[in-house]
Protein backbone atom coordinates (compact mmCIF):
# COMPACT_ATOMS: atom_id res chain seq x y z
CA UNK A 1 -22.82 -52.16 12.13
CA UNK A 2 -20.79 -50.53 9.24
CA UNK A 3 -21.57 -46.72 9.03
CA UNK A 4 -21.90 -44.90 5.91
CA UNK A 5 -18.68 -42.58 6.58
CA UNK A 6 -16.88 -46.07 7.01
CA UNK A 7 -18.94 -47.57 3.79
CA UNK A 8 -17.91 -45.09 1.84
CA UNK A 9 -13.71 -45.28 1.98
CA UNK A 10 -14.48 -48.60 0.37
CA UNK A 11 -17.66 -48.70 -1.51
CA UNK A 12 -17.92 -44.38 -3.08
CA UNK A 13 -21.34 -43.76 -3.67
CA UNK A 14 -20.33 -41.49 -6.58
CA UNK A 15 -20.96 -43.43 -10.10
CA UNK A 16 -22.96 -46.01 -8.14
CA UNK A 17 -26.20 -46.11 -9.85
CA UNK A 18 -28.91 -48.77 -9.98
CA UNK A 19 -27.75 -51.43 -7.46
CA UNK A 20 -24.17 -52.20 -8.31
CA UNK A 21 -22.83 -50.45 -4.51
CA UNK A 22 -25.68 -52.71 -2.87
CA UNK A 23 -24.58 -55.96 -5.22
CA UNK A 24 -20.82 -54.94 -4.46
CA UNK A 25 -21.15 -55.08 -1.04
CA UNK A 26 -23.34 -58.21 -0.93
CA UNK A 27 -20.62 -59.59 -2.82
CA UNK A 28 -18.17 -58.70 -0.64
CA UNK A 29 -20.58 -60.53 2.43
CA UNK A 30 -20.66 -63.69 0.39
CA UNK A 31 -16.73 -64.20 -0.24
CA UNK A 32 -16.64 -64.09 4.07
CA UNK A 33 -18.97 -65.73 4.89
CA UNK A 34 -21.33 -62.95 5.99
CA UNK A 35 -24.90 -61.58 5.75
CA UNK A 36 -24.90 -57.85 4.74
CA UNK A 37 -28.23 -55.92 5.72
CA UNK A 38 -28.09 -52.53 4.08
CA UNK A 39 -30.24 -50.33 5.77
CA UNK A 40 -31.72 -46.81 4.26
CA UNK A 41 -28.66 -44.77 2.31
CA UNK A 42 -26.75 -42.79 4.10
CA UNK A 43 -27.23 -44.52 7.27
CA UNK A 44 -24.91 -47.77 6.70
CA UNK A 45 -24.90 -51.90 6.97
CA UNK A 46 -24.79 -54.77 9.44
CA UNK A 47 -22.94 -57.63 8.46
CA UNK A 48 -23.18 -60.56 10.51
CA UNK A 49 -21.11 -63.91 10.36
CA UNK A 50 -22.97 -67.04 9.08
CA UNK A 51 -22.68 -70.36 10.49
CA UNK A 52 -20.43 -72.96 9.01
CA UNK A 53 -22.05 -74.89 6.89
């Protein structure tokens, strides 16, 4: 679990309208080989490691 004080160093939410934090971060979850689970804003993300394919 990823906190939004910790989510926010990386990913502002200032200038982060419609989607493009959310699609940053799921980006971000895809190049490691992770599932990101953003819960409600302000509250923060789980990211958990996939398998190996």
């Amino acid at each position: 679990m990823v906190f939004e004080n910790e989510l926010e160093r990386i990913w502002p939410t200032e200038g982060r309208e419609n989607g493009t934090r959310a699609a940053a971060i799921q980006a971000f979850a895809k190049a490691n080989n992770l599932s990101a689970v953003i819960h409600d804003p302000g509250w923060g993300a789980t990211f958990k490691k996939l398998s190996d394919p």
